[in-house]
Each structure stands twice: as structure tokens, then as C-alpha cells.
Protein backbone atom coordinates (compact mmCIF):
# COMPACT_ATOMS: atom_id res chain seq x y z
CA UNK A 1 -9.01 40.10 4.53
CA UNK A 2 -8.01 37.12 2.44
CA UNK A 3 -10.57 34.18 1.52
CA UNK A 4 -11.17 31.47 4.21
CA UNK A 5 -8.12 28.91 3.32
CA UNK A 6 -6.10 30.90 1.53
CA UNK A 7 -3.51 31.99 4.02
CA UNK A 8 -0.05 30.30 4.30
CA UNK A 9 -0.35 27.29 6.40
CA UNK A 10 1.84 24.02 7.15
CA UNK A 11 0.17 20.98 4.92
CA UNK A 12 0.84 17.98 6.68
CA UNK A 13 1.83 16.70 3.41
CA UNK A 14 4.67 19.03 3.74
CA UNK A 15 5.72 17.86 7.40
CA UNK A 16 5.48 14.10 5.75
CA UNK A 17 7.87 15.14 3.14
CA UNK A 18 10.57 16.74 5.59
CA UNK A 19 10.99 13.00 7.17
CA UNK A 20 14.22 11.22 6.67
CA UNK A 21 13.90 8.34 8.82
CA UNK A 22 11.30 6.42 11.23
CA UNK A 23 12.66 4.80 14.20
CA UNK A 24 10.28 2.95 16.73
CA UNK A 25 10.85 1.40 20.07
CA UNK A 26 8.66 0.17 22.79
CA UNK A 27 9.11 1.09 26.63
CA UNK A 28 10.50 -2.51 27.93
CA UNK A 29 13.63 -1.98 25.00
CA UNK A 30 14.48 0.94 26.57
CA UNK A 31 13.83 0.05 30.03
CA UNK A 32 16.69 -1.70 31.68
CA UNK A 33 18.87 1.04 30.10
CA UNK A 34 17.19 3.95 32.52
CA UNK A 35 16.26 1.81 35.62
CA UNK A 36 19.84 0.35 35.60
CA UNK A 37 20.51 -2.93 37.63
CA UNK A 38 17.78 -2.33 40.44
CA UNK A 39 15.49 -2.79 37.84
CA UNK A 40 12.19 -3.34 39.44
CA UNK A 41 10.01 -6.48 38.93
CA UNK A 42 7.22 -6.43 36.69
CA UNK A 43 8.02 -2.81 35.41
CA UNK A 44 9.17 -4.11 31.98
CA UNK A 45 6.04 -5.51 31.41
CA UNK A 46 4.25 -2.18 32.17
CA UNK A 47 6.63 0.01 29.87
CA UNK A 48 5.71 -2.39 26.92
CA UNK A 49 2.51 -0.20 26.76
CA UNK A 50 4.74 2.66 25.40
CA UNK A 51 5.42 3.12 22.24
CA UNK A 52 7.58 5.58 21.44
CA UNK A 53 8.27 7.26 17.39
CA UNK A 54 11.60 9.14 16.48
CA UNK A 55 11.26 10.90 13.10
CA UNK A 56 14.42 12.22 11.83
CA UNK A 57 13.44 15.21 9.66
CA UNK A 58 15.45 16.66 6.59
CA UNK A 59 17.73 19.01 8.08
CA UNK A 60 18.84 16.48 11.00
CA UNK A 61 16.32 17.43 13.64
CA UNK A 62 14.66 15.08 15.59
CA UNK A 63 10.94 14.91 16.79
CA UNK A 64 9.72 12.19 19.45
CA UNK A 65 5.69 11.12 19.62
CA UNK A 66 4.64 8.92 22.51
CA UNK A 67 1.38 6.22 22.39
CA UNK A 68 0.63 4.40 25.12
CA UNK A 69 -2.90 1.95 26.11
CA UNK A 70 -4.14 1.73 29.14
CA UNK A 71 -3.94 -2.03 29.76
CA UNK A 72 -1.34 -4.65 28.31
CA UNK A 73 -4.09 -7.15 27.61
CA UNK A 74 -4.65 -4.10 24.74
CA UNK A 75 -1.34 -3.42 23.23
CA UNK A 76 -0.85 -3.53 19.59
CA UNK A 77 2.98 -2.79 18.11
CA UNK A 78 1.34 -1.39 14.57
CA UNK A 79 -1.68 0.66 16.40
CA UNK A 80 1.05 2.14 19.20
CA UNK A 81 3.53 2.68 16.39
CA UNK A 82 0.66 4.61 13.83
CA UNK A 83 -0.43 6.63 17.00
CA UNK A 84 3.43 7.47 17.88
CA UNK A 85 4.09 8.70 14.72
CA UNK A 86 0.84 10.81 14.42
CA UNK A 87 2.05 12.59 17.84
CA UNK A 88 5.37 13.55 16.42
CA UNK A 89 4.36 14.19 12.76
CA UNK A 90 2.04 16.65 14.97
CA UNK A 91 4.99 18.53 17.44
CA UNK A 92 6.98 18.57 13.82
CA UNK A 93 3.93 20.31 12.37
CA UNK A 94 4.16 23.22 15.50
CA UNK A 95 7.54 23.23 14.97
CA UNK A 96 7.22 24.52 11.22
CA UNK A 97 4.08 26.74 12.07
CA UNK A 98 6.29 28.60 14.32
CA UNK A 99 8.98 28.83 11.25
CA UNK A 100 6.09 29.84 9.00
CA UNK A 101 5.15 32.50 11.27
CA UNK A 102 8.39 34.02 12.21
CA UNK A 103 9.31 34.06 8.44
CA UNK A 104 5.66 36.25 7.79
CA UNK A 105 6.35 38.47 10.68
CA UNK A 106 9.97 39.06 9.37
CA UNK A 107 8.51 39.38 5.81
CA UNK A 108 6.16 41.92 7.47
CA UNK A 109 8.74 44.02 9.34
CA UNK A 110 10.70 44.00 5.83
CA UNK A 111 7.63 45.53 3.86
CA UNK A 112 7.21 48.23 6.86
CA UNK A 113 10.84 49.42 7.24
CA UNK A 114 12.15 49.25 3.26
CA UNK A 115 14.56 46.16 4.49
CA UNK A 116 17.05 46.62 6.97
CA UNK A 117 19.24 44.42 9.51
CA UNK A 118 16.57 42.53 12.14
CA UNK A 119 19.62 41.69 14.07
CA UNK A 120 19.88 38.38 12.78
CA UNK A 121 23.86 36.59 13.02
């Protein structure tokens, strides 16, 4: 058993350091494109309590985080774009646990069979 904190894990300084580019957006910029010309009155103003983060992360792949408040009277661009970005930094995070465990489990197959072919292309 190894010492509390010493196993591999994702840092989120590590995630941070896989991101390329920060791209931000609120719900009524995007709107009109969806909804199309039946756009519906007074949904514009609703969607503008969306924020919504695209990180684009070293090797081209692209995570999403969402924020939204419950009432327009509270919206703030910088708060809804910090809490966007927190959301995706954490689905990038899962993303490279995932890689981080398949890479120990393949590691782990490797120790137990001498190497070998794991059927990868």
C-alpha cells in the first residue's frame, strides 16, 4: 500500500497547462443562431444568464463548461465566465484521469504478461 498522496493523480496544474486557448460566449450570442427566425420574444434576454467556456487543449481537443444564475438581475460576465471555465477545466480533468488510468492498467497488464500486443492499432 503506498502513502496517502503518493499515487499518480491529475494536478490541476497539469490540466491548466494542456490549455491552448479560452473562448467565452454568453447564451443571447448564440441564440438567434439555434432558434432561427421564429425566434421567440424575450428568450434572448433569458439565455444571457448562460455563460458558456470553450477551452481548446494542447492536442486540439475541445472541452465546454456551462455557468448559468438564476435571475438576470444577478448576472455577472467575469463571475459566469470564472465559473464556466472551472466546469470545463473540471470535465478536462476526468478526461485525463481516465488517460491516467488506462495508461496504469496497461502498464499493469505489461508487468503481468512480460509485454505483449494489447490489441492496440
Amino acid at each position: 500500500m503506498t502513502e496517502e498522496g503518493t499515487a499518480p493523480k491529475v494536478e490541476l496544474v497539469h490540466v491548466e497547462q494542456l490549455i491552448t486557448l479560452e473562448c467565452y460566449t454568453t447564451g443571447d450570442q448564440i441564440g438567434t443562431d439555434v432558434i432561427g427566425p421564429a425566434y421567440i420574444e424575450g428568450v434572448e434576454a433569458e439565455l444571457k444568464r448562460l455563460t458558456l467556456c470553450v477551452l481548446v487543449l494542447k492536442n486540439g481537443f475541445t472541452v465546454t463548461g456551462e455557468a448559468v444564475c438564476v435571475s438576470r438581475a444577478n448576472f455577472n460576465a467575469e463571475v459566469g465566465r470564472k465559473f464556466a471555465k472551472e466546469d470545463a477545466i473540471r470535465k478536462a480533468q476526468m478526461l485525463e484521469g481516465y488517460l491516467l488510468k488506462e495508461r496504469l492498467y496497461r502498464d499493469s497488464l505489461n508487468r503481468s504478461s512480460g509485454g505483449g500486443d494489447f490489441g492496440d492499432s
